[in-house]
Protein backbone atom coordinates (compact mmCIF):
# COMPACT_ATOMS: atom_id res chain seq x y z
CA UNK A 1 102.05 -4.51 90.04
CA UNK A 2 105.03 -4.07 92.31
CA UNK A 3 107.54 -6.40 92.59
CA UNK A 4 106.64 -7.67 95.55
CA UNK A 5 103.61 -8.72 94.87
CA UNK A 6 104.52 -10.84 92.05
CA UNK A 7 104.82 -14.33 92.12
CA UNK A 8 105.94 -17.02 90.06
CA UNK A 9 103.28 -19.23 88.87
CA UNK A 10 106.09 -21.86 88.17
CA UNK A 11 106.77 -22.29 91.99
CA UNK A 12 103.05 -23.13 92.09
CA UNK A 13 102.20 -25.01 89.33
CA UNK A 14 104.91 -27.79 88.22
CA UNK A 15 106.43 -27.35 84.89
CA UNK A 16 105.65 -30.83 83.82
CA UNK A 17 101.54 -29.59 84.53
CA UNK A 18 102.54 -26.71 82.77
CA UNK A 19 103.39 -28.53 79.82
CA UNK A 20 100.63 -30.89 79.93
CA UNK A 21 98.10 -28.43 79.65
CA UNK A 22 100.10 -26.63 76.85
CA UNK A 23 99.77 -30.21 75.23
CA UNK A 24 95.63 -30.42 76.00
CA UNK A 25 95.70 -26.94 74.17
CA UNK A 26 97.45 -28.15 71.04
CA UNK A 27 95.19 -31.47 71.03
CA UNK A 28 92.14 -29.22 70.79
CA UNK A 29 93.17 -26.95 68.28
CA UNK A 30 93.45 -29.87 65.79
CA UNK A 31 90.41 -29.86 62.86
CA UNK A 32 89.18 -33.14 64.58
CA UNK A 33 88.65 -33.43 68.19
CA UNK A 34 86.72 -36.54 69.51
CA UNK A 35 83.92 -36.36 72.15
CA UNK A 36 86.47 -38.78 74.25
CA UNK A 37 89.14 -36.46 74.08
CA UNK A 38 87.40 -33.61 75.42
CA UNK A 39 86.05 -35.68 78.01
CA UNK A 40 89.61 -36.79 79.03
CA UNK A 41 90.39 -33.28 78.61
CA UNK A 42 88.08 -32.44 81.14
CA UNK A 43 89.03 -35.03 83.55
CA UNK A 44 92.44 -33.77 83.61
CA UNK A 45 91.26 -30.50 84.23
CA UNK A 46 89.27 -32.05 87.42
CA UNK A 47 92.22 -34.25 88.71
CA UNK A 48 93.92 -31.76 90.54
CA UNK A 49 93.65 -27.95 91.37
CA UNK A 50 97.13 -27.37 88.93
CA UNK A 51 95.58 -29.08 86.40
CA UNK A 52 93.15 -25.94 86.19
CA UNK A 53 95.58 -23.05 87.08
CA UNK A 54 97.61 -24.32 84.01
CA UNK A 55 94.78 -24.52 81.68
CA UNK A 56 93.32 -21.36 82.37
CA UNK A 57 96.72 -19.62 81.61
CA UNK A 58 97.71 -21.42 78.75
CA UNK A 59 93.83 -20.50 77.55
CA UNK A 60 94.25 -16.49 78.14
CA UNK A 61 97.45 -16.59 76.38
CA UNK A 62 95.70 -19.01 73.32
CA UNK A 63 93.38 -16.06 72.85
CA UNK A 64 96.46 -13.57 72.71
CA UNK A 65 97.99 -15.51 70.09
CA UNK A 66 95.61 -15.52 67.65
CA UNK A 67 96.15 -11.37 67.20
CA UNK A 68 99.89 -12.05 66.30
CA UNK A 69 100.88 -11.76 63.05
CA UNK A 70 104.21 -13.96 63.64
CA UNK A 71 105.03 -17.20 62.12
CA UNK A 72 105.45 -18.42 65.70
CA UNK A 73 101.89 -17.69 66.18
CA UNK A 74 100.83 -19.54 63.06
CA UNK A 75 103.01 -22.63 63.75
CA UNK A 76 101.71 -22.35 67.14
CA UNK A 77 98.06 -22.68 66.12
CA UNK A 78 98.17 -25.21 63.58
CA UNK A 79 98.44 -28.80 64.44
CA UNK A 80 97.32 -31.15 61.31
CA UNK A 81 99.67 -33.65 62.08
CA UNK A 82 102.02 -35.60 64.33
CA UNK A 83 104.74 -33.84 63.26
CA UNK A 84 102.98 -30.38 63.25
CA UNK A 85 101.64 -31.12 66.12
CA UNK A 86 105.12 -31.64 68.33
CA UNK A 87 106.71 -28.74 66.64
CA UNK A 88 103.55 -26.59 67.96
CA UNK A 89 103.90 -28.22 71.66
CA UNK A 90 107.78 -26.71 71.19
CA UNK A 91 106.43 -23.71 69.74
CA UNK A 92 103.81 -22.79 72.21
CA UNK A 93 106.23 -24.42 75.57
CA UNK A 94 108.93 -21.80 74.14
CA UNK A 95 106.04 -18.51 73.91
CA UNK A 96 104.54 -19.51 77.47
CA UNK A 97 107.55 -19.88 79.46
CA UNK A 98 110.24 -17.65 77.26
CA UNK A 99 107.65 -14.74 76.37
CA UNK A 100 109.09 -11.92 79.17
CA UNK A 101 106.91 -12.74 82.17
CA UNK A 102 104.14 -14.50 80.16
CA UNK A 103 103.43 -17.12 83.50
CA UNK A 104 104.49 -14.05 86.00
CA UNK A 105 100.90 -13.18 88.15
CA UNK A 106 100.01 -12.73 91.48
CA UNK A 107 97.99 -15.91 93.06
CA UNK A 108 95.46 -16.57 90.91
CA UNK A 109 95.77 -13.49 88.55
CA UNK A 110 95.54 -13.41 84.81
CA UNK A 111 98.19 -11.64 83.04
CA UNK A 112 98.24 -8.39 81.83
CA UNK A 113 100.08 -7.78 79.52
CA UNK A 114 100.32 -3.96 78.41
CA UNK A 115 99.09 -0.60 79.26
CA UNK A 116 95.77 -1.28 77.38
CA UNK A 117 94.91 -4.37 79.12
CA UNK A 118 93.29 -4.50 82.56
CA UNK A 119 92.51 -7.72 84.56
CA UNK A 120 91.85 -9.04 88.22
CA UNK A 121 93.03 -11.84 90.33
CA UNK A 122 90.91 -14.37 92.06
CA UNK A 123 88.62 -12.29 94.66
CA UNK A 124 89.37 -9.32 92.95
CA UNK A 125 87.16 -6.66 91.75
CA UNK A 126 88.28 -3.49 89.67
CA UNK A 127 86.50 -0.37 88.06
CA UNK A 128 88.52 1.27 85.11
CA UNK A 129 87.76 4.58 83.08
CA UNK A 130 88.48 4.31 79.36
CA UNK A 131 90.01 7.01 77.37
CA UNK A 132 86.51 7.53 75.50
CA UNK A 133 84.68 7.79 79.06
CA UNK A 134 83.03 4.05 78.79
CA UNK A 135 83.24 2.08 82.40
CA UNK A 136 84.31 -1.44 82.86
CA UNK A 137 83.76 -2.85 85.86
CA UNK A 138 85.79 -6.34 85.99
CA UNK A 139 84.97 -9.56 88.07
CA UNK A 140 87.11 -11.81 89.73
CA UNK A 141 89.31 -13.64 87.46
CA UNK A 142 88.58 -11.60 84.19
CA UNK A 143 90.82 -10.01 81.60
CA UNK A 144 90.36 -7.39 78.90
CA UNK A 145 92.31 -5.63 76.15
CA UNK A 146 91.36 -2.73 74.71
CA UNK A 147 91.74 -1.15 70.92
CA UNK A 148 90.76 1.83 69.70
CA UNK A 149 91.51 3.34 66.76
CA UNK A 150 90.12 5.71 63.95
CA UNK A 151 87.52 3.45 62.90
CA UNK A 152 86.13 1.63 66.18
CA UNK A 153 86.56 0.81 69.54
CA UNK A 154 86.95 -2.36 70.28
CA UNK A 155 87.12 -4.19 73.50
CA UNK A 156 88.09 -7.86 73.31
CA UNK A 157 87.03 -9.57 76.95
CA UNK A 158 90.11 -12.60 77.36
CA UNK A 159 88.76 -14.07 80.42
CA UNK A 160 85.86 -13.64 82.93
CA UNK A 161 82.94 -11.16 82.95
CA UNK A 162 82.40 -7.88 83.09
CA UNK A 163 80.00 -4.96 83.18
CA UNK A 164 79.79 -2.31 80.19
CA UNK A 165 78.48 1.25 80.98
CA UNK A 166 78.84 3.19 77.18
CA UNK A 167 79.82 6.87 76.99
CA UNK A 168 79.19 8.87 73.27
CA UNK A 169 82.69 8.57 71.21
CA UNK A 170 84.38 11.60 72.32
CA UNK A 171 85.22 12.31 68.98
CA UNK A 172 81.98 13.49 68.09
CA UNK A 173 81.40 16.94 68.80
CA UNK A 174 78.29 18.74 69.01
CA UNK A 175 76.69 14.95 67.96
CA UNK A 176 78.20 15.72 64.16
CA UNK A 177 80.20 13.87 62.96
CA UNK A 178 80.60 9.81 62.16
CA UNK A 179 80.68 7.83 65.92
CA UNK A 180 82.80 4.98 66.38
CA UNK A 181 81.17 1.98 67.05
CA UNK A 182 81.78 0.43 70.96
CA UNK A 183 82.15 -3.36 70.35
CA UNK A 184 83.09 -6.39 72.97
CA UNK A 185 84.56 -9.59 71.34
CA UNK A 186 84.25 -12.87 73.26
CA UNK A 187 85.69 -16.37 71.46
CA UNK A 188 82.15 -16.81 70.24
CA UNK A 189 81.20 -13.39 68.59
CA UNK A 190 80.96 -9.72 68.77
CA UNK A 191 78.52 -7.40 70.62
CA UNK A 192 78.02 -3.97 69.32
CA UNK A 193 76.69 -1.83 72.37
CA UNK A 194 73.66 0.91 71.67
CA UNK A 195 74.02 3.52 74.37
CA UNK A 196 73.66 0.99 77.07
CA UNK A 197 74.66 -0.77 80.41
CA UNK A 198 75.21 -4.72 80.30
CA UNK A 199 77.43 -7.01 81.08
CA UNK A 200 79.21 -9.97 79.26
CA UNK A 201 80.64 -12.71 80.70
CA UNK A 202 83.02 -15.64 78.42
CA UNK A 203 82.77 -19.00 79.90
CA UNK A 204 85.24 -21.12 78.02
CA UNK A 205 87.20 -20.00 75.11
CA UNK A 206 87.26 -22.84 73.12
CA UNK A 207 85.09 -23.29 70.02
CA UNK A 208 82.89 -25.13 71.70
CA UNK A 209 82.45 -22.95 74.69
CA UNK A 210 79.71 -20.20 74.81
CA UNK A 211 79.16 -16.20 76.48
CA UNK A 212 76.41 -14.92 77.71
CA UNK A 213 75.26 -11.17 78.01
CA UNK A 214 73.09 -9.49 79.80
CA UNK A 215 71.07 -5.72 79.04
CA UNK A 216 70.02 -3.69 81.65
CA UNK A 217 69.81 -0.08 79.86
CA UNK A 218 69.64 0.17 75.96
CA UNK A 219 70.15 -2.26 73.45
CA UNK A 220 72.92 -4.66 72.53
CA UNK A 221 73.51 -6.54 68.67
CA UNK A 222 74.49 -10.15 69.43
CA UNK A 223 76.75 -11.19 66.07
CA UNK A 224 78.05 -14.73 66.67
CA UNK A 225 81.60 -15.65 64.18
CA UNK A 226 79.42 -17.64 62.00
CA UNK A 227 77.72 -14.04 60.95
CA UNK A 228 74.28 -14.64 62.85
CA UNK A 229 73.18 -11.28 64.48
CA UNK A 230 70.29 -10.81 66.86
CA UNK A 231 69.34 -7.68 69.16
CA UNK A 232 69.00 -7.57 72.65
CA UNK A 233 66.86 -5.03 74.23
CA UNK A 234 66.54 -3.33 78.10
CA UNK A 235 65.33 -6.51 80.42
CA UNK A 236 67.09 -9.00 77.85
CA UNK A 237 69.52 -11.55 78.35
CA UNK A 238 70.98 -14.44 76.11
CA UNK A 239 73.77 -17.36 75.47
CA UNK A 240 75.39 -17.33 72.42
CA UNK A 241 77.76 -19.82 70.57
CA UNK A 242 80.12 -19.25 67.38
CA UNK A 243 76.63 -20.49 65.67
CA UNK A 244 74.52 -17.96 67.29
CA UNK A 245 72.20 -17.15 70.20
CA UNK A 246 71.14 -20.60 71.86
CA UNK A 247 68.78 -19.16 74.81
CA UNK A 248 67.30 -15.47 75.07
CA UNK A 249 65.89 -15.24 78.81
CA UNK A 250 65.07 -11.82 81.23
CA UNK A 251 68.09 -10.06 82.79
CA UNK A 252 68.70 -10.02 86.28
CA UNK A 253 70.44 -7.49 88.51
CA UNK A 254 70.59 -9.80 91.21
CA UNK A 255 73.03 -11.45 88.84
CA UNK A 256 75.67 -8.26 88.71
CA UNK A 257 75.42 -8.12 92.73
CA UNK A 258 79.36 -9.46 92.23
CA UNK A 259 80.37 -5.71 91.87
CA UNK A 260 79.11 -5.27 95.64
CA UNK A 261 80.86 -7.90 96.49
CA UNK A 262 77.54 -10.31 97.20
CA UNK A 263 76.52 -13.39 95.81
CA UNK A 264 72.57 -13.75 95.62
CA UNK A 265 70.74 -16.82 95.20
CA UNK A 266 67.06 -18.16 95.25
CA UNK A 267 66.89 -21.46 94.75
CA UNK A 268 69.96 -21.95 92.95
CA UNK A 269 70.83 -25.88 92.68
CA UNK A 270 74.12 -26.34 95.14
CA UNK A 271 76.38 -27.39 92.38
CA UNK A 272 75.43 -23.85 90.14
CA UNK A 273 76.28 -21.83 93.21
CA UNK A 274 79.48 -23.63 94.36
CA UNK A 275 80.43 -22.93 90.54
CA UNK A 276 79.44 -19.10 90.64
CA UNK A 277 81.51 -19.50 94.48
CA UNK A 278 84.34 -20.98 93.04
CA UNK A 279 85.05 -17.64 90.94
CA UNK A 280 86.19 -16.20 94.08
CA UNK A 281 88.71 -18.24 95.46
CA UNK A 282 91.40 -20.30 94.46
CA UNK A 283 92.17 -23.36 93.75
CA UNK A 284 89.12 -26.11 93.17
CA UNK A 285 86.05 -26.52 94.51
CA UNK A 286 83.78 -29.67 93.45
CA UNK A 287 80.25 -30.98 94.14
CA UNK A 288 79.66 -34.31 94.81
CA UNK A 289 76.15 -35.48 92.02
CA UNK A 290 74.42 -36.82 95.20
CA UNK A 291 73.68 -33.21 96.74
CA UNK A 292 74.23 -31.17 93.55
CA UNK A 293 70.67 -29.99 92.95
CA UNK A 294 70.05 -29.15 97.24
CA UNK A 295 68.60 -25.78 96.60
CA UNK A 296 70.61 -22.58 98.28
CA UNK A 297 68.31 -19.19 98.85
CA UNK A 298 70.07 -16.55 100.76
CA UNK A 299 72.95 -13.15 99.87
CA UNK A 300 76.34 -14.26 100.84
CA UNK A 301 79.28 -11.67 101.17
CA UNK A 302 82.26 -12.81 99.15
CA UNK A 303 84.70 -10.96 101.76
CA UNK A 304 85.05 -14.46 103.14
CA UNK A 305 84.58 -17.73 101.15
CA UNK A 306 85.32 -20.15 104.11
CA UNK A 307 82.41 -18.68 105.76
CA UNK A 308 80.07 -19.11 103.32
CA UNK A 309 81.18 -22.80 102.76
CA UNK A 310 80.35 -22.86 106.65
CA UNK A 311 76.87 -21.44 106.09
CA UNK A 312 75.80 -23.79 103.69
CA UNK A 313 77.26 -26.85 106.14
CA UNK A 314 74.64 -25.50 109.06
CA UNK A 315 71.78 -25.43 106.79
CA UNK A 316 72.23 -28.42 104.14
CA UNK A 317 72.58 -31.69 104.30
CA UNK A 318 76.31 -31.35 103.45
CA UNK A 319 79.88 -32.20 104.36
CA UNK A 320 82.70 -29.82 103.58
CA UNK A 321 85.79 -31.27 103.06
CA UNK A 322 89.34 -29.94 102.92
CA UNK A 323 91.98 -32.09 101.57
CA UNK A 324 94.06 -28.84 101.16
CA UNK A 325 93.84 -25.07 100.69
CA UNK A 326 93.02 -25.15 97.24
CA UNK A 327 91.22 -28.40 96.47
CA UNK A 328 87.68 -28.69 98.65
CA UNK A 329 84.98 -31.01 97.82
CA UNK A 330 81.68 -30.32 98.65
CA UNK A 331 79.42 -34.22 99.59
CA UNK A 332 76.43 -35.73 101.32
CA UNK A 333 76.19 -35.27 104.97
CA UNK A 334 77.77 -38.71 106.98
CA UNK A 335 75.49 -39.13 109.74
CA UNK A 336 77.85 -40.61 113.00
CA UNK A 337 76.93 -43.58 113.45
């Protein structure tokens, strides 16, 4: 990325936010975590559009921790007690804002942070060509890294979703020889692809969060981090936690029409499709309860959020309201009186 085209996050998010969210990250990383503090953890989140710029960097860069070997790392990671706990804060505060660029993205872009690693910005779309000939096409907002070595290949998606197209491991030749297996690791498991197309997509990284994938040629393993495996076939898709598959349902390619740049919807409750809408712009977008199931049928081209967010105004019942470039809030329609 040139240098012009960088910016500093810290001119857009406030170093005390910064830390705040480096502090949420450290709170859930502790053996106990409360159902009240991961509600006020998620109220936090929702206070302000900062709130959730901070906490989805500090989360990429959680995820990038936990494949360093370094005491840091460790100290980092481990919070059993008060005084753990503030050395970690220090510890983690010192890796996000001292570690060479770690913050350094372009508006609303997820680091990347080596040659091996590919990722988009907010709105942005990107094919890449592996070295072994697979395809990854990325959505807006994701992040990858990518490891190969003698034994497998191994794909670990940080952030976002993405769509898998397998080639044969090069390294085979005349089909003799031992293949490499082509796996994708999400916080919740690892998928080992069979000659296939699908896509995988993480929605939170925390332990309690959950991915999903999706087969639309072939066959895909599902093995969650407690062990649990389960295959997916062509026309298959399912959620999976750290426990295991929670929900096995029927693919949809109307689903992947992100990598035309379209958003398709048929009867999608208004609150599910200003979520999947809010993965293409910045900043936050929020749905007020009272018009949160209105249903939304119709393809929208994500060239141009604001005009989509128009569309829906003409045909629902709905007010949009801008308090400011990046915070929107989507209500009930006030009729004049």
């Amino acid at each position: 990325m040139a240098d012009t085209e960088k910016v500093a996050v810290e001119s857009i998010v406030p170093a005390d936010v910064r830390r705040q969210a480096v502090n949420w990250l450290v709170e859930l990383q502790s053996d106990i975590v409360t159902d009240e503090t991961r509600d006020q953890w998620q109220k936090w989140r929702m206070a302000h559009p900062d709130h959730e710029y901070a906490w989805q960097q500090v989360e990429v860069f959680s995820r990038k921790l936990q494949g360093l070997p370094s005491p840091l790392a460790h100290a980092a990671l481990t919070s059993p007690g008060s005084s753990s706990r503030r050395n970690a804060v220090k510890a983690l505060t010192l890796l996000i804002f001292l570690s060479g660029g770690t913050w350094v993205a372009g508006e609303g872009r997820l680091w990347c942070w080596g040659p091996e690693d590919y990722c988009t910005g907010i709105g942005e779309h990107r094919a890449v060509m592996l070295s072994d000939g697979t395809g990854i096409e990325l959505n807006s907002g994701s992040a990858i890294t990518v490891n190969f070595d003698g034994t497998q290949r191994l794909i670990r998606l940080m952030n976002g979703e993405i769509m898998v197209t397998t080639a044969p491991d090069p390294r085979l030749v005349n089909g003799i020889g031992v293949a490499r297996p082509l796996l994708i690791e999400t916080a919740q498991g690892v998928l080992r692809a069979i000659g296939t197309r699908f896509t995988v997509r993480q929605f939170d990284v925390s332990q309690q969060g959950r991915s999903s994938v999706a087969v639309f040629e072939g066959a895909v393993e599902v093995r969650s981090a407690t062990g649990r495996l389960q295959r997916l076939d062509t026309g298959q898709q399912a959620a999976f936690t750290r426990d295991g598959v929670i929900t096995v349902g029927i693919a949809c390619e109307a689903d992947t029409a992100w990598r035309q740049g379209m958003i398709v919807a048929r009867d999608m409750p208004l609150i599910d499709f200003l979520a999947e809408l809010g993965r293409h712009r910045s900043g936050w977008l929020s749905c007020d309860p009272a018009v949160a199931q209105l249903k939304v049928t119709g393809t929208y081209p994500l060239a141009d959020t604001g005009k989509i967010l128009t569309a829906l105004q003409r045909t629902l019942p709905i007010d949009v309201q801008l308090f400011t470039r990046y915070w929107i809030r989507v209500g009930a329609r006030q009729e004049d009186a």
